[in-house]
Protein backbone atom coordinates (compact mmCIF):
# COMPACT_ATOMS: atom_id res chain seq x y z
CA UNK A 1 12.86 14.84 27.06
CA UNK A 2 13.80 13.14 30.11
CA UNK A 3 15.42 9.54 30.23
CA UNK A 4 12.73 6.71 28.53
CA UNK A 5 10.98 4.35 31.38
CA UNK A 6 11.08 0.80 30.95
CA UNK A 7 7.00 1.14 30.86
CA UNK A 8 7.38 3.80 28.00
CA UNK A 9 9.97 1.54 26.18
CA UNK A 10 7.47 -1.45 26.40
CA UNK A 11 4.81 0.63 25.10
CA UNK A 12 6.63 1.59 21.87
CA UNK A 13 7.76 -2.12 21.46
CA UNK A 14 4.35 -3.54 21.70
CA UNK A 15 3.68 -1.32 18.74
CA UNK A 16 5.92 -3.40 16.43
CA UNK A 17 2.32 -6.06 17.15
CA UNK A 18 -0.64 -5.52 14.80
CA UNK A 19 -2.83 -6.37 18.18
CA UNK A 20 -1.46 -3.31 20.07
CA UNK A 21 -1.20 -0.85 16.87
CA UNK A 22 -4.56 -1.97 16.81
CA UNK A 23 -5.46 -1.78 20.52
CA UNK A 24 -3.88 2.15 20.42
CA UNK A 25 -4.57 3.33 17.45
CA UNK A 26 -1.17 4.66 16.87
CA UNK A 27 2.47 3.40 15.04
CA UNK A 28 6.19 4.25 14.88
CA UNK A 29 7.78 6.04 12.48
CA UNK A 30 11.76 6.22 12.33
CA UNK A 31 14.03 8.70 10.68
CA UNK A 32 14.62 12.03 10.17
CA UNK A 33 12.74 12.20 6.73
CA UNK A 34 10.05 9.60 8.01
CA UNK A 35 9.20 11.82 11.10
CA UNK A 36 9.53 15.35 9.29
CA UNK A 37 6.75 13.52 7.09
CA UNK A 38 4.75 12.63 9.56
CA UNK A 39 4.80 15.78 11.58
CA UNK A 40 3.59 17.58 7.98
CA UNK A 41 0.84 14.83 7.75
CA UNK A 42 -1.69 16.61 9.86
CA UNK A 43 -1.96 13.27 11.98
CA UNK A 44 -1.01 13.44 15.78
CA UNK A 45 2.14 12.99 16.61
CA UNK A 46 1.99 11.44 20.39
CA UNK A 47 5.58 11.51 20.96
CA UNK A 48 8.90 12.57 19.54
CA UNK A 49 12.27 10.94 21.04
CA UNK A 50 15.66 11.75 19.65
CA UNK A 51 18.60 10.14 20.30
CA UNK A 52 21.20 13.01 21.94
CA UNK A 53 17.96 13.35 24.45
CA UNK A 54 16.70 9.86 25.34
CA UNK A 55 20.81 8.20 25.12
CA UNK A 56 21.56 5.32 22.16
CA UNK A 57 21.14 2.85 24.44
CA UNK A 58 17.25 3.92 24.54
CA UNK A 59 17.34 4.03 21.06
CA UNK A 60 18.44 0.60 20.31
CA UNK A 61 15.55 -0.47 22.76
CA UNK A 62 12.76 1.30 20.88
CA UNK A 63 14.17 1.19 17.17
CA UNK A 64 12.56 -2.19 15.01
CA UNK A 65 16.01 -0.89 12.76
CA UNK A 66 18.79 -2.75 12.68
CA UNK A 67 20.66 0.70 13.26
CA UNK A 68 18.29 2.91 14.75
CA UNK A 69 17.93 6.18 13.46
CA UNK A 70 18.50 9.59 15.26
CA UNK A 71 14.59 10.37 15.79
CA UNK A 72 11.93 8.27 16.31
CA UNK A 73 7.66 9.28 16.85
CA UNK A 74 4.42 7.85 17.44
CA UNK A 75 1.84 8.38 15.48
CA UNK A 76 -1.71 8.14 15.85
CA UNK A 77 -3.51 6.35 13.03
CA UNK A 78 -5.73 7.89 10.78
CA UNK A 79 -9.71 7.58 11.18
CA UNK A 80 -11.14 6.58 8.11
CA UNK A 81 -9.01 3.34 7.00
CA UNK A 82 -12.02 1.52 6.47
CA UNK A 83 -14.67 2.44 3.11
CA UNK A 84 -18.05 1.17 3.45
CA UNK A 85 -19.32 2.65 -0.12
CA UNK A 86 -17.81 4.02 -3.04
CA UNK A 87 -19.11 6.00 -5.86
CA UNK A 88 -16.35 7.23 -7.95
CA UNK A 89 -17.00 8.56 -11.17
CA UNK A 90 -13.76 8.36 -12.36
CA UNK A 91 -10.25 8.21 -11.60
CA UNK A 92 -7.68 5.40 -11.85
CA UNK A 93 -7.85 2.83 -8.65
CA UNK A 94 -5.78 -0.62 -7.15
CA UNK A 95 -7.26 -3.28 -5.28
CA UNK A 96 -5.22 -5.36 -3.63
CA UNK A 97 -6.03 -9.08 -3.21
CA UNK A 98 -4.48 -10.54 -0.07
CA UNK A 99 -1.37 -8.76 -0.61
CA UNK A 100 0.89 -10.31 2.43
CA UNK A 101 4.21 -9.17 2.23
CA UNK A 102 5.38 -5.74 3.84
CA UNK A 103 7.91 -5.17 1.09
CA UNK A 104 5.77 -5.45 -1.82
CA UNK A 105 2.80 -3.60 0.01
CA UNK A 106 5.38 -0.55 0.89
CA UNK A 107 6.13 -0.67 -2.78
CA UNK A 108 3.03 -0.87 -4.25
CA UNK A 109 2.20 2.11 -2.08
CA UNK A 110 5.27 4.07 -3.70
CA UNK A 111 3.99 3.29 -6.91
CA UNK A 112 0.68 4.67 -6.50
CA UNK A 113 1.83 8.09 -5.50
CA UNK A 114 4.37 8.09 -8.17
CA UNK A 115 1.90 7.31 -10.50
CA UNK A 116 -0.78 9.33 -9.06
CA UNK A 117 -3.30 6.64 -8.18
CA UNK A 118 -6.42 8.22 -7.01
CA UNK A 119 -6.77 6.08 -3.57
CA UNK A 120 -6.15 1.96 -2.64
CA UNK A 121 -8.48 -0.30 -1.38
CA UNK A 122 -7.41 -3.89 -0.04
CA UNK A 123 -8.39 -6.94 1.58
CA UNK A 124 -8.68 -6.84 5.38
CA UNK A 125 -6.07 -9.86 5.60
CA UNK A 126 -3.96 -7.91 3.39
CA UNK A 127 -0.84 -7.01 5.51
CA UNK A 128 -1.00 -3.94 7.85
CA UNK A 129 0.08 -1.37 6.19
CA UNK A 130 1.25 0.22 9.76
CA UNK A 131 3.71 -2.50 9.97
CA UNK A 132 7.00 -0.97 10.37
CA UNK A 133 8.59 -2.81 7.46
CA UNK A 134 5.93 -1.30 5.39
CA UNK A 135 5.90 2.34 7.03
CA UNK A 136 9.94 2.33 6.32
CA UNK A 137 9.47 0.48 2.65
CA UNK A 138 7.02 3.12 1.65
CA UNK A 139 9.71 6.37 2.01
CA UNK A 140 6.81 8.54 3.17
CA UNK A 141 3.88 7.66 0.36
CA UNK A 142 2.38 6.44 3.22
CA UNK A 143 1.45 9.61 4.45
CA UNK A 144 0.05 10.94 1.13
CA UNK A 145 -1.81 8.34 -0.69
CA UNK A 146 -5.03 7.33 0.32
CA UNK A 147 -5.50 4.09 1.29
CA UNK A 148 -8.44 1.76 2.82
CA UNK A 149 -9.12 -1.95 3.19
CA UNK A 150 -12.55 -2.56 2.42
CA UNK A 151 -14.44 -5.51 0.74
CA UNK A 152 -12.98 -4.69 -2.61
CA UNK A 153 -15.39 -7.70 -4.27
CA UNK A 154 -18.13 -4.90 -3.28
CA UNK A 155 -16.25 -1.86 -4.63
CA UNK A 156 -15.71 -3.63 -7.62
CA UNK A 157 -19.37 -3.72 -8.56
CA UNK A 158 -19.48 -0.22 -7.90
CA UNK A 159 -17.10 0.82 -10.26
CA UNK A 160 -18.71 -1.20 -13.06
CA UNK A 161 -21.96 0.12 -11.94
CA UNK A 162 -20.96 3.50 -12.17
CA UNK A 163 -19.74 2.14 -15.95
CA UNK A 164 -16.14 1.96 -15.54
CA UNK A 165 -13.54 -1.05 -15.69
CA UNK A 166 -12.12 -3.53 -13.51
CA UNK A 167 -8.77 -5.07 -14.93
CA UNK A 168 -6.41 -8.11 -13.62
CA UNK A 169 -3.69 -9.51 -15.11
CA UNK A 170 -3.86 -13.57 -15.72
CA UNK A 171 -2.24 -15.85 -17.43
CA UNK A 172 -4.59 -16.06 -20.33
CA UNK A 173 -5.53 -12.27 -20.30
CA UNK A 174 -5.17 -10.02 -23.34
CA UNK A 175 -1.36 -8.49 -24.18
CA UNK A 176 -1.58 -5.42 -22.48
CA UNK A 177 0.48 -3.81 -24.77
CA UNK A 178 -1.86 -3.98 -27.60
CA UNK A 179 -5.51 -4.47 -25.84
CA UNK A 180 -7.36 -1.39 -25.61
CA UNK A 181 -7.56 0.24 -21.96
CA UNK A 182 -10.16 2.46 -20.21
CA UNK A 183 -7.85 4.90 -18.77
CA UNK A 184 -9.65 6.41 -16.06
CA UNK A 185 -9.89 10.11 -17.58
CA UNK A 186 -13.65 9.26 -18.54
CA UNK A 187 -14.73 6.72 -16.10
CA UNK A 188 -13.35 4.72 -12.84
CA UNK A 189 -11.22 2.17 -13.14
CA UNK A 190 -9.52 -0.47 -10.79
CA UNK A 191 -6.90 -2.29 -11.59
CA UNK A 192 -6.22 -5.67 -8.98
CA UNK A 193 -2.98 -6.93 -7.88
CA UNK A 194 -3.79 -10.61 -6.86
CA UNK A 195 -1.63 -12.48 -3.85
CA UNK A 196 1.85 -13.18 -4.01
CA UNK A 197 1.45 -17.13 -4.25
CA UNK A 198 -2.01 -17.89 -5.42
CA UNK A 199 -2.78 -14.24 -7.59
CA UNK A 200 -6.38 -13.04 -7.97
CA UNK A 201 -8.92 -14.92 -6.04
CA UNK A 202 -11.86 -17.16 -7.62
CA UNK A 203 -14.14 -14.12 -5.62
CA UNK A 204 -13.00 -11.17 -7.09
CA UNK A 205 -12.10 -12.55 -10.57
CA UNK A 206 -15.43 -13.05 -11.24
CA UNK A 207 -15.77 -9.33 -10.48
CA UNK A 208 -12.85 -8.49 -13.19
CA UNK A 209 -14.39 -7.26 -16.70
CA UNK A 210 -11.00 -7.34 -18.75
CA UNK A 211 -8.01 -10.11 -18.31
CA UNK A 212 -4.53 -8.64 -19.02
CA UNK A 213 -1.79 -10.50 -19.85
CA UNK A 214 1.67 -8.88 -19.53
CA UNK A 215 4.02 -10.70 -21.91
CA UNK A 216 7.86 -11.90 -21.09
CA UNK A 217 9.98 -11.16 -23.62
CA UNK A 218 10.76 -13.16 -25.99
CA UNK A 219 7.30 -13.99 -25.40
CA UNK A 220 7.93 -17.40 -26.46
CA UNK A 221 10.67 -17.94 -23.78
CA UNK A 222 8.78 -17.29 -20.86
CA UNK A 223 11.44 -17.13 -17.53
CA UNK A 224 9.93 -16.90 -14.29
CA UNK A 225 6.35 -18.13 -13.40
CA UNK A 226 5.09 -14.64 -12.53
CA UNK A 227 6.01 -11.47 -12.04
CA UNK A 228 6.61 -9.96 -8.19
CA UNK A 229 3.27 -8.38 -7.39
CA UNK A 230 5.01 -4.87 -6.93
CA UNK A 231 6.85 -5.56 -10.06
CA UNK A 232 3.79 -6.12 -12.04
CA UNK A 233 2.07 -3.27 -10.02
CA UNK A 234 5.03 -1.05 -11.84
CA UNK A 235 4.30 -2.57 -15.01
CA UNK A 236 0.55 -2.27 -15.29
CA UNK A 237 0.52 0.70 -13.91
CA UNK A 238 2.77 2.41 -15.73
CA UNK A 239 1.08 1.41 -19.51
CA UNK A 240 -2.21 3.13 -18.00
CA UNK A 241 -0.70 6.37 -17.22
CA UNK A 242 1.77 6.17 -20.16
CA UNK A 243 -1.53 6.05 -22.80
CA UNK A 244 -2.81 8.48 -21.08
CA UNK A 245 -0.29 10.75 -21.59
CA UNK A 246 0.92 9.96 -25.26
């Protein structure tokens, strides 16, 4: 590949902004694991600049790394980001509520194809989940777990329509150690991850049919306010799929 022009180099620097990832319908993926990811994705792949072609000067210019990596590409998007309806019939599901910081949604995203979450659905002012922090944070999940942002209020009432469970942890929610969980195997069920600060909102707790609780320990000695979201993302999570399983 020739030398990078200083209109190319603007172009992949303007996709570090929501507003042109947005306005392109594409993103930038770094690394040599990263892009070999991406290539297997089935997405586009709109262009593919190494560093022993394009010079490390270049590189510098169009990595949002602190030390850019040895291949960079750009990405289109995928098409269906956004779900209007949803009729599952079962399955286990997150919802995330206004989740706002790229680490914790790049997490949460690892977590749910660790733990073999059957798709995501979030708030639209959750954080873009093209946002290079989160695209790096998510070690290639990204590419693999199916994810939307939708009104998740709406798909809510769908699941407990379709008879399944919506869960939440809250302060005075049931100990989710001992409280008896849908698991998903019979019937759908979401689990919510509320905002870092402010948790669940009013909205969609009124949509949540079970409060969970997850206990410090001792549980009389309680440390920290709250838990991280990922963190409790991890813990939830993992107590579905470990009942399950048992």
């Amino acid at each position: 590949m020739p030398l990078l022009s200083n209109n190319q180099i603007k172009f992949i620097k303007s996709l570090n902004d929501k507003k042109f990832r947005d306005e392109y319908g594409m993103f930038v993926v770094e690394g040599e694991k990263m892009v070999a990811e991406a290539l297997s994705s089935g997405l586009k792949v709109e262009a593919l600049y190494r560093k022993d072609e394009v010079g490390e000067d270049a590189m510098k210019r169009i990595s949002a790394l602190v030390t850019p990596s040895p291949v960079l590409a750009v990405v289109h998007k995928p098409v269906d980001l956004v779900a209007d309806a949803v009729s599952p019939d079962k399955g286990l599901y997150l919802a995330l509520d206004s989740i706002r910081d790229p680490g914790n949604m790049g997490t949460i995203i690892r977590l749910a194809e660790w733990f073999g979450i059957d798709a995501i659905y979030a708030t639209a002012d959750s954080v873009d989940i093209f946002n290079p922090k989160v695209v790096q944070s998510t070690m290639g999940a990204i590419f693999r777990v199916k994810f939307h942002y939708a009104d998740i209020c709406k798909v809510a009432e769908s699941f407990t329509k379709a008879g399944g469970n919506v869960y939440g942890t809250f302060l005075d929610g049931g100990n989710i150690y001992s409280k008896d969980l849908a698991l998903g195997d019979a019937s759908p069920v979401m689990i919510v991850i509320g905002n870092e600060s402010r948790g669940i909102s009013e909205s969609m707790a009124t949509r949540v049919t079970d409060r969970l609780y997850i206990p410090p320990f001792p549980p009389d000695q309680p440390g920290s306010e709250s838990l991280n979201a990922a963190v409790a993302t991890a813990v939830t999570v993992a107590e579905f799929r470990r009942r399950l399983h048992k």
